[in-house]
Protein backbone atom coordinates (compact mmCIF):
# COMPACT_ATOMS: atom_id res chain seq x y z
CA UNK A 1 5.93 -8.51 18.40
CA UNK A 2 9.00 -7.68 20.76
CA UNK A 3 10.64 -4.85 20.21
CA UNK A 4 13.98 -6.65 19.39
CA UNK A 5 12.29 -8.51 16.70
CA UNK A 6 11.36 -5.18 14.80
CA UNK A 7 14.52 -3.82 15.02
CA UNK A 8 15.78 -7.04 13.41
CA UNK A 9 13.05 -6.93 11.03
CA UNK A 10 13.98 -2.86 10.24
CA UNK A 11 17.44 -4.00 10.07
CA UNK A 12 16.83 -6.90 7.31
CA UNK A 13 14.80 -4.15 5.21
CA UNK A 14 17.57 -1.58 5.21
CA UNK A 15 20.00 -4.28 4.09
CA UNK A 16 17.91 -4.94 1.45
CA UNK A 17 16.96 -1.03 1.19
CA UNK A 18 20.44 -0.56 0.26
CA UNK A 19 21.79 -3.16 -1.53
CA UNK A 20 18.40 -2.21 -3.93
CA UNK A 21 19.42 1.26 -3.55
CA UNK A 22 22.71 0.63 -4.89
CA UNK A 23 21.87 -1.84 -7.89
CA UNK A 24 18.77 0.21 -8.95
CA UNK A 25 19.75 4.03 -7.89
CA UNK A 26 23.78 3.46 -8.66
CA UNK A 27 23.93 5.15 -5.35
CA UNK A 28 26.99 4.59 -3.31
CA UNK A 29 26.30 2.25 -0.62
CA UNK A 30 28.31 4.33 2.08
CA UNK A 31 26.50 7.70 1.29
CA UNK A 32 23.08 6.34 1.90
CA UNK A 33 23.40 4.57 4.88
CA UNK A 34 23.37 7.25 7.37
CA UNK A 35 19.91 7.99 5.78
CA UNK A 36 18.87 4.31 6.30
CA UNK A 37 19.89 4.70 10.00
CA UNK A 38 18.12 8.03 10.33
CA UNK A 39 14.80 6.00 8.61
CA UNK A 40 15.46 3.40 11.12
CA UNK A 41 15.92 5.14 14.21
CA UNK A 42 12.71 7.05 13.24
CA UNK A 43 10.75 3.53 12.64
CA UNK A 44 12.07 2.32 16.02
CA UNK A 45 11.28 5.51 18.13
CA UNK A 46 7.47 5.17 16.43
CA UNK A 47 7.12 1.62 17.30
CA UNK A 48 8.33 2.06 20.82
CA UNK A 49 6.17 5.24 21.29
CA UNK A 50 3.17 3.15 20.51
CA UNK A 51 4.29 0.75 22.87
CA UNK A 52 4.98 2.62 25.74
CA UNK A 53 2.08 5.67 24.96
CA UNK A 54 -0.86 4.69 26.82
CA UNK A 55 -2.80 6.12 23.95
CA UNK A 56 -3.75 3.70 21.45
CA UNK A 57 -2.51 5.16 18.08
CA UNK A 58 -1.00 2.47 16.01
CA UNK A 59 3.01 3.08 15.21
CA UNK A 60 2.74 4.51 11.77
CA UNK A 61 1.12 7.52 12.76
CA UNK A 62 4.27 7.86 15.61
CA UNK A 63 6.81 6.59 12.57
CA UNK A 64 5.12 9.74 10.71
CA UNK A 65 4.68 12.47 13.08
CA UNK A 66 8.41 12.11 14.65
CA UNK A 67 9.95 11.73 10.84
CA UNK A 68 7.73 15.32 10.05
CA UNK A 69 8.71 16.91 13.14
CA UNK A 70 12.99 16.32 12.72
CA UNK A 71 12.53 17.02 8.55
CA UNK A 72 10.40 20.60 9.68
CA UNK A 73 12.71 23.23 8.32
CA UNK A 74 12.99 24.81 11.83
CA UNK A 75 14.18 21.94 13.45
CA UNK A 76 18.19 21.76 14.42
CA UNK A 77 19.71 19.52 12.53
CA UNK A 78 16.80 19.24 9.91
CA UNK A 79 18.26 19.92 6.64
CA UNK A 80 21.41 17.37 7.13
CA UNK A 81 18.66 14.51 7.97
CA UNK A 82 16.71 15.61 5.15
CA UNK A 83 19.97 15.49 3.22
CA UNK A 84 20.79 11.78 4.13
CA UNK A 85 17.78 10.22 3.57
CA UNK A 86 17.19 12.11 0.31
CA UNK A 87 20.05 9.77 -0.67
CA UNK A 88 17.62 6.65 0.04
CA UNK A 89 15.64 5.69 -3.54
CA UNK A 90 11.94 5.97 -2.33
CA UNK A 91 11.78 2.42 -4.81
CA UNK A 92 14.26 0.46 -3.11
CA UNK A 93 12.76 1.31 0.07
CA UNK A 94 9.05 -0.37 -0.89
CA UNK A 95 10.68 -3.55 -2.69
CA UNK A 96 11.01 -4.63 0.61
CA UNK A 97 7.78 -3.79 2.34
CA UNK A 98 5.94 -4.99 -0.57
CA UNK A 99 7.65 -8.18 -0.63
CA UNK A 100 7.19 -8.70 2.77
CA UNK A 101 3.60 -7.70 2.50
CA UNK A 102 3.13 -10.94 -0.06
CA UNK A 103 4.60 -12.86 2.20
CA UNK A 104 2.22 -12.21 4.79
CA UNK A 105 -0.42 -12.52 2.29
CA UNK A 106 0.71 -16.00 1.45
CA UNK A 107 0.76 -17.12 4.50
CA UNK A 108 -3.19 -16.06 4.83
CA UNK A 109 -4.00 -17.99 1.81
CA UNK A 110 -7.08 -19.66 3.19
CA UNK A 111 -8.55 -16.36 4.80
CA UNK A 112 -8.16 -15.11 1.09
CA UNK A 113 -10.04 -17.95 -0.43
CA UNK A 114 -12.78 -17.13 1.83
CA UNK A 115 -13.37 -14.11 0.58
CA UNK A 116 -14.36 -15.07 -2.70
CA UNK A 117 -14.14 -13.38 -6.34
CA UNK A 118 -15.59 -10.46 -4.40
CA UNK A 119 -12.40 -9.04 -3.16
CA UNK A 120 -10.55 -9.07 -6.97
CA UNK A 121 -13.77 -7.17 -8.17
CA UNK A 122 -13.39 -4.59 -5.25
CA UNK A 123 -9.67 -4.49 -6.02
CA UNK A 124 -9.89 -3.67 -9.53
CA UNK A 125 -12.79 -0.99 -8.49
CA UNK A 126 -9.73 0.51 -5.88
CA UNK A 127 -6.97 0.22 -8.67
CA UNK A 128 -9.05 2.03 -12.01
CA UNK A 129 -10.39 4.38 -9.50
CA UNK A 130 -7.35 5.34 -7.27
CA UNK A 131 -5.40 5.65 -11.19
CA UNK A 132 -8.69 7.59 -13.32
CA UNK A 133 -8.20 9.74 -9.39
CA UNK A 134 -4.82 10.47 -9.59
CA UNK A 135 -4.72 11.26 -13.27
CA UNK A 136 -7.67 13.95 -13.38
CA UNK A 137 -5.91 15.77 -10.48
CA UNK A 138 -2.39 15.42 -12.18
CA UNK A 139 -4.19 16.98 -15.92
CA UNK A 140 -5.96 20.01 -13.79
CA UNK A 141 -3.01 20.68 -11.53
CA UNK A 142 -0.80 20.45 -14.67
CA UNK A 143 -3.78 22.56 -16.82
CA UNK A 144 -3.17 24.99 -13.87
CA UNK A 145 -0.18 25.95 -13.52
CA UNK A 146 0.40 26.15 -17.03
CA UNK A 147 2.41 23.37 -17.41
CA UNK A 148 -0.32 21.33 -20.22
């Protein structure tokens, strides 16, 4: 994918970032796009690092190691980034992706079919295990600190 093409694809998602920001958050659409330019400016210097990086390290880990580095504490300017894009609902942000992600998915139909009944049995395995995961560590965190 050309690098024009994901910054028109990052642009479509903030649009819809923020227009789901603003129905489902009631935040004002002004105040949260700086944050949605910071996200995007992050996404694009990832996807052109792993572009131009000889190293072959796909884009997300780029996407996350510049967004930690600029939100570190120490970092100039970190706490008025961190400020913006705290103003960016983490919800509206995925409504997007995922929606994007079943559209890919639907497009793959037939690979899907191929893979049987299998894949809905190892999905549901992923699912009940990934919840019955999260759970046990939420209760014994929570019996921890003394919060259950």
């Amino acid at each position: 994918m050309k690098s024009i093409e994901v910054f028109m694809v990052l642009l479509i998602v903030a649009v819809m970032t923020l227009i789901g920001n603003f129905v489902g958050a009631n935040t004002p659409l002004l105040s949260a796009v700086p944050g949605m330019l910071a996200l995007v400016a992050i996404c694009m210097a990832g996807v052109l690092c792993a572009k131009f990086i000889p190293v072959r390290i796909p884009s997300v880990a780029y996407i996350v190691t510049i967004g930690c580095i600029l939100t570190y504490p120490g970092f100039p300017g970190s706490a008025l980034l961190s400020a913006w894009v705290q103003k960016v609902n983490f919800l509206a942000l995925t409504t997007p992706i995922l929606a994007y992600a079943g559209i890919s998915l639907g497009k793959d139909l037939g690979m899907l079919k191929k893979t049987g009944w299998r894949i809905i049995v190892v999905s549901f395995v992923v699912f009940i295990g990934t919840y019955v995961g999260s759970a046990v560590i939420a209760q014994a965190i929570l019996k921890l600190i003394g919060e259950i």
